[in-house]
C-alpha atoms as a PDB file:
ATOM      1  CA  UNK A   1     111.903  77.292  39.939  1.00  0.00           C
ATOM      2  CA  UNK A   2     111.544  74.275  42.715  1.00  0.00           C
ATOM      3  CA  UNK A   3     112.997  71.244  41.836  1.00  0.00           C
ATOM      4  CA  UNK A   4     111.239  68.934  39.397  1.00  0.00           C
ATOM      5  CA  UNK A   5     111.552  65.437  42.085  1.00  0.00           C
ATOM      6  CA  UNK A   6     112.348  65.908  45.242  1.00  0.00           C
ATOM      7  CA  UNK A   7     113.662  62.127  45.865  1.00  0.00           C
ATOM      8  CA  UNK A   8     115.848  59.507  44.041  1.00  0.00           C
ATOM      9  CA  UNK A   9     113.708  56.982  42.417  1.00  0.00           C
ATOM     10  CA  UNK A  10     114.454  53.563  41.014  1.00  0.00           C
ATOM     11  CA  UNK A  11     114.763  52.545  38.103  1.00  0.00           C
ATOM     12  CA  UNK A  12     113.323  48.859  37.109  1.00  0.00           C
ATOM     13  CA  UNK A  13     114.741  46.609  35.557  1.00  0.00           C
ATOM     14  CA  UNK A  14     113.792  44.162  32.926  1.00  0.00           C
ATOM     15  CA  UNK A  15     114.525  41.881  30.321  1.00  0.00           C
ATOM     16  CA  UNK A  16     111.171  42.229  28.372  1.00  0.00           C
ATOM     17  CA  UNK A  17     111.521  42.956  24.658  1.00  0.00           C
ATOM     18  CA  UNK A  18     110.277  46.666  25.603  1.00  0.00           C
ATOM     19  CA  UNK A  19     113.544  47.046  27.810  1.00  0.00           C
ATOM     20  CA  UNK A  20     116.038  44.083  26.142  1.00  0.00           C
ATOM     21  CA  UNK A  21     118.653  43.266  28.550  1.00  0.00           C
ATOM     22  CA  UNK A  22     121.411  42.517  26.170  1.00  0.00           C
ATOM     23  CA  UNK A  23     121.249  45.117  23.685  1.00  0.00           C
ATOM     24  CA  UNK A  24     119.997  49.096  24.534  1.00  0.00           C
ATOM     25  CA  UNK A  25     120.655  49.921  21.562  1.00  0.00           C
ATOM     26  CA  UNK A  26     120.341  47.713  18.442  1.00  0.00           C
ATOM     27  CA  UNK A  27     121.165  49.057  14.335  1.00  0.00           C
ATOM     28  CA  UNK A  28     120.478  47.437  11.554  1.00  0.00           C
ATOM     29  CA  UNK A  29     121.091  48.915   7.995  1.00  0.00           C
ATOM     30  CA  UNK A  30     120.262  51.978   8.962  1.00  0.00           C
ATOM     31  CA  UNK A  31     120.340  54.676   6.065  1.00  0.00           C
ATOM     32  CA  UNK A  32     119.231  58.470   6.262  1.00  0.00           C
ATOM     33  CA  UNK A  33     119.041  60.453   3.205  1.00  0.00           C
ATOM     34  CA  UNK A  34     119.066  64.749   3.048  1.00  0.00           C
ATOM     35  CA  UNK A  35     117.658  64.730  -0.484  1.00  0.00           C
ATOM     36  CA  UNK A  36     119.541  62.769  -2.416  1.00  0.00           C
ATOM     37  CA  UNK A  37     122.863  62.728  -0.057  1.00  0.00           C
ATOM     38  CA  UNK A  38     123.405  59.567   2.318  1.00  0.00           C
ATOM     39  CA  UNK A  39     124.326  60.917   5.371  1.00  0.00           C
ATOM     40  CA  UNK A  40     124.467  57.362   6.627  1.00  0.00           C
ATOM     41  CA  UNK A  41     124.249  54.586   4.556  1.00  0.00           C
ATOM     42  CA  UNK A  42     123.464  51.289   5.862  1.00  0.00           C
ATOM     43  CA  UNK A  43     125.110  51.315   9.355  1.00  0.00           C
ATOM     44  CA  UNK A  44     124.831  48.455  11.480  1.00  0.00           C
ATOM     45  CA  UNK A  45     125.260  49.084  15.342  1.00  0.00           C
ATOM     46  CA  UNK A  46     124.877  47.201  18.640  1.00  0.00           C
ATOM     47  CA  UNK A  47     125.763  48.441  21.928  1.00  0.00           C
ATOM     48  CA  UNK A  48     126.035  46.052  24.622  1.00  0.00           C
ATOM     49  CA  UNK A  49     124.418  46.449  28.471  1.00  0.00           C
ATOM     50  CA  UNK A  50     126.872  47.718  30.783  1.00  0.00           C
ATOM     51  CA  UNK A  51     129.342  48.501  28.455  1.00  0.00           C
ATOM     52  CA  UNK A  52     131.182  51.825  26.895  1.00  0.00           C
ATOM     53  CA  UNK A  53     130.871  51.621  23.282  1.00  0.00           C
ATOM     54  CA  UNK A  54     132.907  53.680  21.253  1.00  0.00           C
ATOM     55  CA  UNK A  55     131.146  55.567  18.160  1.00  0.00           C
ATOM     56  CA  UNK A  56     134.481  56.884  16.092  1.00  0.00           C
ATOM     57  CA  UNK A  57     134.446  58.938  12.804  1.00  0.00           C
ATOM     58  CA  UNK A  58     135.475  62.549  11.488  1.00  0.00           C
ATOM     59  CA  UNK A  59     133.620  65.155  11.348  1.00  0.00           C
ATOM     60  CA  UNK A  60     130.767  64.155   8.537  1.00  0.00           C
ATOM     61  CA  UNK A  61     130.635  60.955   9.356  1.00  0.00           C
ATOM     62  CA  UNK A  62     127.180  60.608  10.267  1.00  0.00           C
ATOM     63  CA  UNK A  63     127.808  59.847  14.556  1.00  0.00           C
ATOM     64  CA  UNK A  64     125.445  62.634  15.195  1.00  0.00           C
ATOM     65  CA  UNK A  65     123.199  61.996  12.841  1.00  0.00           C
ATOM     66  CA  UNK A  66     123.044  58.301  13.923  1.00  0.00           C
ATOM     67  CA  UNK A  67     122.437  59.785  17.363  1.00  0.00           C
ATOM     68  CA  UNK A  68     119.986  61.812  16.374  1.00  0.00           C
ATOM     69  CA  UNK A  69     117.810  58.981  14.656  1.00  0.00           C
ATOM     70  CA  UNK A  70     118.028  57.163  18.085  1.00  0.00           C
ATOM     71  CA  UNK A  71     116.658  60.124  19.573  1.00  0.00           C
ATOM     72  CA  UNK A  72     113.430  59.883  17.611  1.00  0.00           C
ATOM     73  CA  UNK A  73     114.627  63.246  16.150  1.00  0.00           C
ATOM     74  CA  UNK A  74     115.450  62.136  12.612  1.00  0.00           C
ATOM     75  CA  UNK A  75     113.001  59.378  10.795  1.00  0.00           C
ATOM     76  CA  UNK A  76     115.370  56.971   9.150  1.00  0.00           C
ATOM     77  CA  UNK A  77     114.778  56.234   5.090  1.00  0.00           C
ATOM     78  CA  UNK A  78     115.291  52.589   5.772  1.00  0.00           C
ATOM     79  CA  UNK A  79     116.515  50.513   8.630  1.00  0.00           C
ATOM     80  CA  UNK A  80     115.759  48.990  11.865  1.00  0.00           C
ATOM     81  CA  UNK A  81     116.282  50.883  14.789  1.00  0.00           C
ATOM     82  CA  UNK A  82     115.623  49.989  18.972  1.00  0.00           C
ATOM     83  CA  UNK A  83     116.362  51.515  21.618  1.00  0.00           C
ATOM     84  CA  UNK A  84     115.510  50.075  24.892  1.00  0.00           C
ATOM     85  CA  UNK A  85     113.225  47.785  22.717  1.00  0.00           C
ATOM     86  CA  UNK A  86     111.044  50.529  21.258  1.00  0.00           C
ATOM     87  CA  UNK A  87     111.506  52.267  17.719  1.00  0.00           C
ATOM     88  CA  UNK A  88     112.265  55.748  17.830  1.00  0.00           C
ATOM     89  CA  UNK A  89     110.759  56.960  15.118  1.00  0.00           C
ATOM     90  CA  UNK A  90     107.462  55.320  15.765  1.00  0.00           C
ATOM     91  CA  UNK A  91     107.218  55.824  20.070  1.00  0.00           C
ATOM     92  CA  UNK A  92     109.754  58.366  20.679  1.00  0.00           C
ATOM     93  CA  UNK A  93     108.531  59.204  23.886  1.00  0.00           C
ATOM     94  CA  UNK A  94     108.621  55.481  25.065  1.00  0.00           C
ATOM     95  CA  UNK A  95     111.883  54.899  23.410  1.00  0.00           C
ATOM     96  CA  UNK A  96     113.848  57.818  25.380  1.00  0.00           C
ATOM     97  CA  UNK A  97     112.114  57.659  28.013  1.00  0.00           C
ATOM     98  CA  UNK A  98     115.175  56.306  30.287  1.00  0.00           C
ATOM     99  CA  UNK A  99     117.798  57.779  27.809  1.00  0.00           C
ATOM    100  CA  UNK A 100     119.888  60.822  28.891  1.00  0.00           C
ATOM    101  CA  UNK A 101     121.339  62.483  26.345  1.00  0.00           C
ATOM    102  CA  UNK A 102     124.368  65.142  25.527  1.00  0.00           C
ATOM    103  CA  UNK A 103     124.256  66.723  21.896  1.00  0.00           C
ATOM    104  CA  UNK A 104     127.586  68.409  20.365  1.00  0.00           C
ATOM    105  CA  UNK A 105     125.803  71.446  20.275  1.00  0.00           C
ATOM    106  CA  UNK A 106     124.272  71.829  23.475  1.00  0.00           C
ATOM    107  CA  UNK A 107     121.978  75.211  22.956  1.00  0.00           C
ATOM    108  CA  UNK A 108     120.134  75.768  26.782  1.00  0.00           C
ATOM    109  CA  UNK A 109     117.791  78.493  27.801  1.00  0.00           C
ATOM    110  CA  UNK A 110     119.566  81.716  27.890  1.00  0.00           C
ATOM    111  CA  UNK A 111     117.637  83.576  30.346  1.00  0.00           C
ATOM    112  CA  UNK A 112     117.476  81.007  33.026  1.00  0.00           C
ATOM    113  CA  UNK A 113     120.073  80.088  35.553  1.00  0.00           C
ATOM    114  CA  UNK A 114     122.213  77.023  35.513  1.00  0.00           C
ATOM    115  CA  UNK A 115     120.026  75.981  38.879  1.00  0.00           C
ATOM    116  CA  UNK A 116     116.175  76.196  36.883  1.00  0.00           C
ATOM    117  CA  UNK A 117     118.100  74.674  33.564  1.00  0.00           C
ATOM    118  CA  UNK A 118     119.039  71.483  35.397  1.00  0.00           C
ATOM    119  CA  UNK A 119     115.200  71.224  37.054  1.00  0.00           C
ATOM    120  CA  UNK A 120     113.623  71.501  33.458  1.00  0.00           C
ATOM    121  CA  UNK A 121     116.113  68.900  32.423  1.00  0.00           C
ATOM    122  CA  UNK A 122     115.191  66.773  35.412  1.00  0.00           C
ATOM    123  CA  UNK A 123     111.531  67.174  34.633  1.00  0.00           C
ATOM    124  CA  UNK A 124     112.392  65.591  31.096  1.00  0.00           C
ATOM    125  CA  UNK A 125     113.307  62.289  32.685  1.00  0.00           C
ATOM    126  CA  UNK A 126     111.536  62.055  35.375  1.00  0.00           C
ATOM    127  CA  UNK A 127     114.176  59.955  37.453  1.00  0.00           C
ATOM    128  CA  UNK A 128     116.205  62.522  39.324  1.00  0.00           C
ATOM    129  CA  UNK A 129     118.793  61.871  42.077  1.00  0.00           C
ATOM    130  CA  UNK A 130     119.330  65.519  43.648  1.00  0.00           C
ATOM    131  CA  UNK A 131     122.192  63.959  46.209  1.00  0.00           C
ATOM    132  CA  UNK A 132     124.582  62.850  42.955  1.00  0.00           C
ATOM    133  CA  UNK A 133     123.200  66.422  41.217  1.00  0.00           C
ATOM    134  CA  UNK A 134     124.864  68.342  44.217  1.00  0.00           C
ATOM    135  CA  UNK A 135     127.967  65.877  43.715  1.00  0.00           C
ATOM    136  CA  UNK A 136     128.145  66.426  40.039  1.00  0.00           C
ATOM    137  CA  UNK A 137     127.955  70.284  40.218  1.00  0.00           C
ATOM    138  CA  UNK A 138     130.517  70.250  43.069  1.00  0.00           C
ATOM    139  CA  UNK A 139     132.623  67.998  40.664  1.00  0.00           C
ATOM    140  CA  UNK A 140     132.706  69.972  37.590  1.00  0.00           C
ATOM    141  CA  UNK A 141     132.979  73.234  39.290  1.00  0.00           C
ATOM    142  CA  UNK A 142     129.782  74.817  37.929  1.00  0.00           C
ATOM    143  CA  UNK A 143     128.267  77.615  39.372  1.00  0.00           C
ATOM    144  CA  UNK A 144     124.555  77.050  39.355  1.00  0.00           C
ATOM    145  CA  UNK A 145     123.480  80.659  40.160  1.00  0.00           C
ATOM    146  CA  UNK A 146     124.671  81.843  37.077  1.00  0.00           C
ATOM    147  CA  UNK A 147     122.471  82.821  33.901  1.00  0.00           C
ATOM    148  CA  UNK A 148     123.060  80.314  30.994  1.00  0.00           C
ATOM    149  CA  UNK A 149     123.931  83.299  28.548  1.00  0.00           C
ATOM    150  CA  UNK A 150     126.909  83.753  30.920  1.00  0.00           C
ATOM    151  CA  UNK A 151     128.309  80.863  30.708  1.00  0.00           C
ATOM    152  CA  UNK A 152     131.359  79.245  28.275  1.00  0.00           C
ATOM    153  CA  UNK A 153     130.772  76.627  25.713  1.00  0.00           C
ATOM    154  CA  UNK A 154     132.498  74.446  28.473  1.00  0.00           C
ATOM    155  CA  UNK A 155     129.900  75.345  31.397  1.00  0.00           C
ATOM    156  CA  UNK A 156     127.183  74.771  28.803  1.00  0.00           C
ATOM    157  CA  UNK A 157     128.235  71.609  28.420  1.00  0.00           C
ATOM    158  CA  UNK A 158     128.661  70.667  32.139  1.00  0.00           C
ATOM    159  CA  UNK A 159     125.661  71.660  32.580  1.00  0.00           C
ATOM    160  CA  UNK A 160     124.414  68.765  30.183  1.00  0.00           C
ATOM    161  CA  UNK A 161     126.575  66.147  31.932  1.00  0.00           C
ATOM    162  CA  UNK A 162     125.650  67.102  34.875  1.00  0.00           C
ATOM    163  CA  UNK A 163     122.072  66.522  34.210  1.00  0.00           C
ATOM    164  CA  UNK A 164     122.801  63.451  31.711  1.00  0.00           C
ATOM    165  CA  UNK A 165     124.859  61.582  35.116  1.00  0.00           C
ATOM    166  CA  UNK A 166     122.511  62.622  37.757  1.00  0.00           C
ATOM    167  CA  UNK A 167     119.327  61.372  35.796  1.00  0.00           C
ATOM    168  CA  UNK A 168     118.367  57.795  37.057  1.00  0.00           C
ATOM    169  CA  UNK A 169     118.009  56.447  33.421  1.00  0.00           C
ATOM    170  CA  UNK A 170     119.565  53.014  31.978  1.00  0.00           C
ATOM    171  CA  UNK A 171     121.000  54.554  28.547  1.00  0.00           C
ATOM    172  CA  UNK A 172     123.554  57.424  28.170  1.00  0.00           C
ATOM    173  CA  UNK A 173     123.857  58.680  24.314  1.00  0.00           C
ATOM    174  CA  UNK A 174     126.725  60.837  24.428  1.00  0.00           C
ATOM    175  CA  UNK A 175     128.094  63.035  21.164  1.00  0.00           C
ATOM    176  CA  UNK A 176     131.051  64.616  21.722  1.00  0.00           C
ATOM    177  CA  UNK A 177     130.534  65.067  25.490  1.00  0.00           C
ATOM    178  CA  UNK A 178     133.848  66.973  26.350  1.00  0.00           C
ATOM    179  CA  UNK A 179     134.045  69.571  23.535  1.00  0.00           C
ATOM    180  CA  UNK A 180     135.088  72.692  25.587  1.00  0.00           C
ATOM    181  CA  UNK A 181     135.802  70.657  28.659  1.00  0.00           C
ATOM    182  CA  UNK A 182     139.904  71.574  30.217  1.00  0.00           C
ATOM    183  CA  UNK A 183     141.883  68.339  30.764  1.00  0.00           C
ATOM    184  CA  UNK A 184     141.018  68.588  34.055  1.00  0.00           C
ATOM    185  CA  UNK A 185     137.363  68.107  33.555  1.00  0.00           C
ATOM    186  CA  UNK A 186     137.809  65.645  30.966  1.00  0.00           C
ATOM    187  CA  UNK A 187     139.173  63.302  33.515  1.00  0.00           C
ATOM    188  CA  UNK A 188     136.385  64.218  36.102  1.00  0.00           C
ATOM    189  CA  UNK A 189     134.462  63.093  32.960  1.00  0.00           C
ATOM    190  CA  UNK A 190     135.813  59.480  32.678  1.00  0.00           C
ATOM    191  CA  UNK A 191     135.284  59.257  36.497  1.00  0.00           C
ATOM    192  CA  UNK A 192     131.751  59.561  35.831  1.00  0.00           C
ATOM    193  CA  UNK A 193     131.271  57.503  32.785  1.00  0.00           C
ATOM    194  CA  UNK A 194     133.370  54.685  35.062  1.00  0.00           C
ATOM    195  CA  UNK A 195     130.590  55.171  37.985  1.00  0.00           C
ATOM    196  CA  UNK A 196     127.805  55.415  35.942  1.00  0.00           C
ATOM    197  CA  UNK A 197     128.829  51.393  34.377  1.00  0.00           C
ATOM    198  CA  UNK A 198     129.543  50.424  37.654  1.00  0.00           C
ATOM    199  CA  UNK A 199     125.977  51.294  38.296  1.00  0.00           C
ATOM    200  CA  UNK A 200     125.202  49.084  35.709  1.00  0.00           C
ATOM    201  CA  UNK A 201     124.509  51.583  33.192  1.00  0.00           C
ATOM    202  CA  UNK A 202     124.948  51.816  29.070  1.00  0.00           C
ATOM    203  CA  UNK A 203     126.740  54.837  27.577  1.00  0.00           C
ATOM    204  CA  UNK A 204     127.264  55.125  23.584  1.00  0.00           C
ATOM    205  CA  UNK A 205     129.801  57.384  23.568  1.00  0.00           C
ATOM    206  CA  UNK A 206     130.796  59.432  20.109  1.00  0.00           C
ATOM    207  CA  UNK A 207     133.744  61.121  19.802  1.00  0.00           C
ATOM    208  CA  UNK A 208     136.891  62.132  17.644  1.00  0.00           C
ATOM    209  CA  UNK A 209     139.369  61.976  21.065  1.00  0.00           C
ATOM    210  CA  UNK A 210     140.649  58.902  20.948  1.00  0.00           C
ATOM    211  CA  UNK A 211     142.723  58.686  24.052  1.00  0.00           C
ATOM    212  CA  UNK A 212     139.097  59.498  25.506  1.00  0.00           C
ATOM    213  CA  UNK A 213     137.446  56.582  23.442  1.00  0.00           C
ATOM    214  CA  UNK A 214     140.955  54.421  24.065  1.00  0.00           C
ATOM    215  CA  UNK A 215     140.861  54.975  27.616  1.00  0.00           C
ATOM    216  CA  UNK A 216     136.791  54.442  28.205  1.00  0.00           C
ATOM    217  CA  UNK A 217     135.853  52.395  26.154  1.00  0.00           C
ATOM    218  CA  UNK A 218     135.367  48.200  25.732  1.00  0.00           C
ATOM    219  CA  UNK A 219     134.038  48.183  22.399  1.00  0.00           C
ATOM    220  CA  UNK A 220     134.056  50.670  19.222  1.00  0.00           C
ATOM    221  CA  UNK A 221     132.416  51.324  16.093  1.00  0.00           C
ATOM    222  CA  UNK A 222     134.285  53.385  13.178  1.00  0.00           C
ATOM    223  CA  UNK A 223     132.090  54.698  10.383  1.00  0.00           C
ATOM    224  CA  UNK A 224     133.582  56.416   7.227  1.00  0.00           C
ATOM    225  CA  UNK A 225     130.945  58.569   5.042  1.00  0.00           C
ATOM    226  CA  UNK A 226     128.019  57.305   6.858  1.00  0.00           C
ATOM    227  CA  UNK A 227     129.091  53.635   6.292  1.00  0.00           C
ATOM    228  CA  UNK A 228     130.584  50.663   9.158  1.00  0.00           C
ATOM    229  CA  UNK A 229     133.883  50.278   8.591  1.00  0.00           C
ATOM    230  CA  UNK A 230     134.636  48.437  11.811  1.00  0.00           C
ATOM    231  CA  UNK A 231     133.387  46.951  14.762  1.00  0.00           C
ATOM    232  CA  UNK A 232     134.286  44.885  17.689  1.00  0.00           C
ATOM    233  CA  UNK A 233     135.946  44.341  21.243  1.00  0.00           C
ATOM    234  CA  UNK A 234     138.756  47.119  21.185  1.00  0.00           C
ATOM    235  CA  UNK A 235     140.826  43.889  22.321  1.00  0.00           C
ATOM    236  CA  UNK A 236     139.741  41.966  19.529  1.00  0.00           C
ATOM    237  CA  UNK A 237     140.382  44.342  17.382  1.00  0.00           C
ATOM    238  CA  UNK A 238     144.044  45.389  18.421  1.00  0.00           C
ATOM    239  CA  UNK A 239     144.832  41.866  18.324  1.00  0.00           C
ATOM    240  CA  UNK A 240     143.788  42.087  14.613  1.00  0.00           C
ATOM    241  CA  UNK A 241     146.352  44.832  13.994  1.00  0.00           C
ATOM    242  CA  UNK A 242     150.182  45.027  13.654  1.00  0.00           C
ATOM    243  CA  UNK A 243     152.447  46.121  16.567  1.00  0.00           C
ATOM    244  CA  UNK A 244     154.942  48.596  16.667  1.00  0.00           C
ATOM    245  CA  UNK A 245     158.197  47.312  16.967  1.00  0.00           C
ATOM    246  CA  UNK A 246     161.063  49.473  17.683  1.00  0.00           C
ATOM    247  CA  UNK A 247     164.946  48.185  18.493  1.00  0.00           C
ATOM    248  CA  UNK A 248     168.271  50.107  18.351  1.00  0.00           C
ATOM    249  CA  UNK A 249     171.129  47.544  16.394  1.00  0.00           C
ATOM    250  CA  UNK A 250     174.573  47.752  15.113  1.00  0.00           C
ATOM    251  CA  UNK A 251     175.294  50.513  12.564  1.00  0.00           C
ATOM    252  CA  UNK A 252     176.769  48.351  10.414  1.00  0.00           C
ATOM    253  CA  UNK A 253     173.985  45.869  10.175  1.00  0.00           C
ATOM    254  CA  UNK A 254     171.284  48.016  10.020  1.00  0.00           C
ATOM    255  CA  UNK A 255     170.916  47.713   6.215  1.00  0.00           C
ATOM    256  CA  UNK A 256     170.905  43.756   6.529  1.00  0.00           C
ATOM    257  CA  UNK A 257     168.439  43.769   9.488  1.00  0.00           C
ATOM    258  CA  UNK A 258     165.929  46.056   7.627  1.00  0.00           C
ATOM    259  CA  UNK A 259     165.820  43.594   4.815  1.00  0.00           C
ATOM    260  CA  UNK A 260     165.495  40.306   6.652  1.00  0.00           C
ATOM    261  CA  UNK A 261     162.483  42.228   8.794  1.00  0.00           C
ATOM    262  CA  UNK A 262     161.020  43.567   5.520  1.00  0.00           C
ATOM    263  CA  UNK A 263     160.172  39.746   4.532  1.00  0.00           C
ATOM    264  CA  UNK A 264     158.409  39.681   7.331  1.00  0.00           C
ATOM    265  CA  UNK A 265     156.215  42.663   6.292  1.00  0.00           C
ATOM    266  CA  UNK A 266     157.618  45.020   8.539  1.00  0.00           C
ATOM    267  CA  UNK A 267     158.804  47.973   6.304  1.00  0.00           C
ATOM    268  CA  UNK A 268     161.640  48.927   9.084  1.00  0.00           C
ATOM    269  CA  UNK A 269     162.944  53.092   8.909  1.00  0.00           C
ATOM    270  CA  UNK A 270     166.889  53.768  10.333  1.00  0.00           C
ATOM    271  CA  UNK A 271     167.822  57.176  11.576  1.00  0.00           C
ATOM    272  CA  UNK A 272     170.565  58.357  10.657  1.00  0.00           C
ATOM    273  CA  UNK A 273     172.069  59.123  13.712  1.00  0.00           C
ATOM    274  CA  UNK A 274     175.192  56.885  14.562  1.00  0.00           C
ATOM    275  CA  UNK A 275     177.587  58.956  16.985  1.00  0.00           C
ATOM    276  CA  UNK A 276     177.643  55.879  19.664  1.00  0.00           C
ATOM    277  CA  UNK A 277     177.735  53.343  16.649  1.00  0.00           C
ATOM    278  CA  UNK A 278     173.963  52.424  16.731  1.00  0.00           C
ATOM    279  CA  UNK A 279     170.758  53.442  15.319  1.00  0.00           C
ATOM    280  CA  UNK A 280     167.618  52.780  16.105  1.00  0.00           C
ATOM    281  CA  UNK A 281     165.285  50.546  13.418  1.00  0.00           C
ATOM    282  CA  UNK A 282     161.536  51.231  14.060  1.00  0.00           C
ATOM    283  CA  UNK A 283     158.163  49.804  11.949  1.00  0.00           C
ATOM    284  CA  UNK A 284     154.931  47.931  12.313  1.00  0.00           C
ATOM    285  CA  UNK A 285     154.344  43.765  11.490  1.00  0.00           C
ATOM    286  CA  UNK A 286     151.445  41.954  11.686  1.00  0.00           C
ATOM    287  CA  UNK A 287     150.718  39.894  15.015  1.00  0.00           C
ATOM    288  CA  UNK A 288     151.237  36.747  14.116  1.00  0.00           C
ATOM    289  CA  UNK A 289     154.695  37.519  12.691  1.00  0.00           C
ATOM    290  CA  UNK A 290     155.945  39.185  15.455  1.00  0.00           C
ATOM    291  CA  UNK A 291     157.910  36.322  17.658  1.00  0.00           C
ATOM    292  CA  UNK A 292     159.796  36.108  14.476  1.00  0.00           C
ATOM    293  CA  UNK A 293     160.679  39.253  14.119  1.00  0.00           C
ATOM    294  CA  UNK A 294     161.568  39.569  17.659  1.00  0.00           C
ATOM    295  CA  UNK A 295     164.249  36.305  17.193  1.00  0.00           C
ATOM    296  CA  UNK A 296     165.947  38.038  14.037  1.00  0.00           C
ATOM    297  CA  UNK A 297     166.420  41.399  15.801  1.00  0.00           C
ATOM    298  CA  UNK A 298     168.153  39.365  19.074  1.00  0.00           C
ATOM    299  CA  UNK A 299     170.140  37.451  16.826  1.00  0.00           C
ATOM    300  CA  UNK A 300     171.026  39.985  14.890  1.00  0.00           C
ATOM    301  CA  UNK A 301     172.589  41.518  18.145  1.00  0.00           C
ATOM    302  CA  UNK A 302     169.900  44.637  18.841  1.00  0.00           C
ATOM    303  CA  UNK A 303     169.082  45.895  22.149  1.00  0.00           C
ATOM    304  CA  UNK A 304     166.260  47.880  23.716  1.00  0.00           C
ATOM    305  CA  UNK A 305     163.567  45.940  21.447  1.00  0.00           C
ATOM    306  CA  UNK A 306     160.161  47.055  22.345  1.00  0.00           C
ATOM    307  CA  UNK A 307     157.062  45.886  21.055  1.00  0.00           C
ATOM    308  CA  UNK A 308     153.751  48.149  21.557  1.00  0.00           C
ATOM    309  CA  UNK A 309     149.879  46.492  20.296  1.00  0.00           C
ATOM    310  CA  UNK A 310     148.704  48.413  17.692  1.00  0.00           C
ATOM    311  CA  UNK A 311     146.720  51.592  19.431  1.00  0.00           C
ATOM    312  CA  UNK A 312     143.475  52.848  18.579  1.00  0.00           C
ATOM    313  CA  UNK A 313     144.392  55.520  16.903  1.00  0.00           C
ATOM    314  CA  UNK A 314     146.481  52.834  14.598  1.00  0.00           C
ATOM    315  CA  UNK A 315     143.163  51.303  13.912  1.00  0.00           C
ATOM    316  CA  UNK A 316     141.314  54.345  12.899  1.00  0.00           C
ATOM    317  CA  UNK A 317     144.108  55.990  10.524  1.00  0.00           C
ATOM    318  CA  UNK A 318     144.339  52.657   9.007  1.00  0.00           C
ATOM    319  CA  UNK A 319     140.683  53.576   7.319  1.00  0.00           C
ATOM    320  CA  UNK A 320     140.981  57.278   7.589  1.00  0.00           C
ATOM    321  CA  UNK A 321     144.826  58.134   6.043  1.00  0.00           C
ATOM    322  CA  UNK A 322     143.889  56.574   2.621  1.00  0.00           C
ATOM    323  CA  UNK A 323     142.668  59.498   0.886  1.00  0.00           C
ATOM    324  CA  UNK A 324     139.242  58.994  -0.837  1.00  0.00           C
END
């Protein structure tokens, strides 16, 4: 099978409400029903141009059934939907026209090779760039020649990233993009997402990694049961959280110095290990308390005092470890 372009084309750009420059991709109460079961229930969503935004739930969430809605593959039950300006349910050709996509269950073509699966998926977008295919296939080690029923979960799925990277398209929506990817691959991974914004591209990337999301991404979005739980600047939102606070004081004192930092709000755990005549005192406190806390611990004579912003992986167990 010959290739399906033969030359890197270019993509325009515009800032037309058919192709809005601010917002690719733009949610607003979205809800999708299965019968009578909300798989998402009024989710709002807006991924900004340029950026990596950060779609976070658990399995049953709804992230891939949000991503299939912007695919033009599900019809929402109520909502507003746009991607690159156009609704997906209505013009799904129009609207995903200059999206590349990754599902979580990439199923391919078993009887063709890796080689004639990439041209098909080339011949989907229609903006191809066969110098950055030959880089991408070099880069994640995949061996092109090979029949698709051959291949691991893993080269399935490089085989969709490779295609997704070297499409020339404006919007990346990717669902769980490194499930049967090594570490080593993963990190070729965030090399790519990295390029492709530098190129000025968009990438809506779901996932339950969240070193990957922590490390990629500018911006999140953390559903629960179909429904927005948070949303903002990864920044913002850390700032919003309490910091981990960890010191090692006098055995003596350590009973004292947990209650002073508890009326703080910092619920402070001891070990109970004293053999050099010191433990070590470790909880979380809210930002804004934190210079205070930090004052009582040095003049309550404790040493090695770190304080860590709250991770993301603080900010999602915060919704997630309350049991429903």
């Amino acid at each position: 099978m010959s290739h399906a372009m033969s030359a890197e084309q270019s993509i325009p750009q515009s800032s037309s409400p058919d192709h809005p420059a601010a917002h690719p991709v733009q949610v607003e109460g979205l809800t999708k029903k299965f019968g009578s079961f909300a798989a998402v229930d009024g989710l709002d969503l807006e991924v900004s141009a340029g950026s990596v935004h950060g779609f976070l739930g658990p399995n049953g969430a709804g992230k891939s059934t949000t991503m299939r809605v912007l695919l033009g593959l599900y019809k929402p039950s109520a909502g507003r939907v746009r991607v690159l300006g156009k609704d997906p349910a209505t013009h799904p050709a129009e609207a995903t026209r200059n999206v590349s996509a990754v599902p979580g269950d990439v199923s391919l073509w078993p009887n063709l090779t890796g080689r004639q699966a990439l041209d098909v998926l080339a011949g989907l977008r229609g903006r191809y760039d066969r110098t950055r295919e030959a880089g991408l296939i070099e880069r994640f080690g995949l061996d092109p020649s090979k029949k698709i029923r051959t291949y691991s979960t893993g080269n399935r799925q490089k085989v969709m990233l490779v295609a997704a990277f070297a499409a020339r398209t404006d919007l990346l929506l990717l669902d769980e993009p490194t499930a049967g990817l090594d570490p080593l691959m993963e990190r070729e991974f965030g090399h790519c997402v990295r390029q492709a914004v530098d190129d000025g591209r968009t990438i809506l990337l779901s996932s339950h990694i969240l070193s990957e999301v922590e490390e990629l991404c500018s911006s999140v979005t953390i559903i629960r049961d179909g429904r927005l739980v948070e949303s903002g600047r990864l920044a913002a939102m850390r700032h919003l959280a309490a910091s981990g606070i960890e010191a090692t004081v006098p055995v003596e004192r350590a009973d004292d110095i947990a209650a002073r930092l508890a009326a703080y709000g910092m619920a402070a755990d001891h070990d109970g290990g004293a053999a050099d005549g010191v433990i070590r005192v470790a909880g979380s406190v809210d930002r804004q308390n934190v210079p205070e806390v930090l004052g009582t611990l040095a003049a309550s004579g404790a040493r090695d005092i770190t304080s860590v912003p709250a991770s993301l992986e603080d900010l999602f167990m915060r919704h997630y470890e309350v049991v429903s």
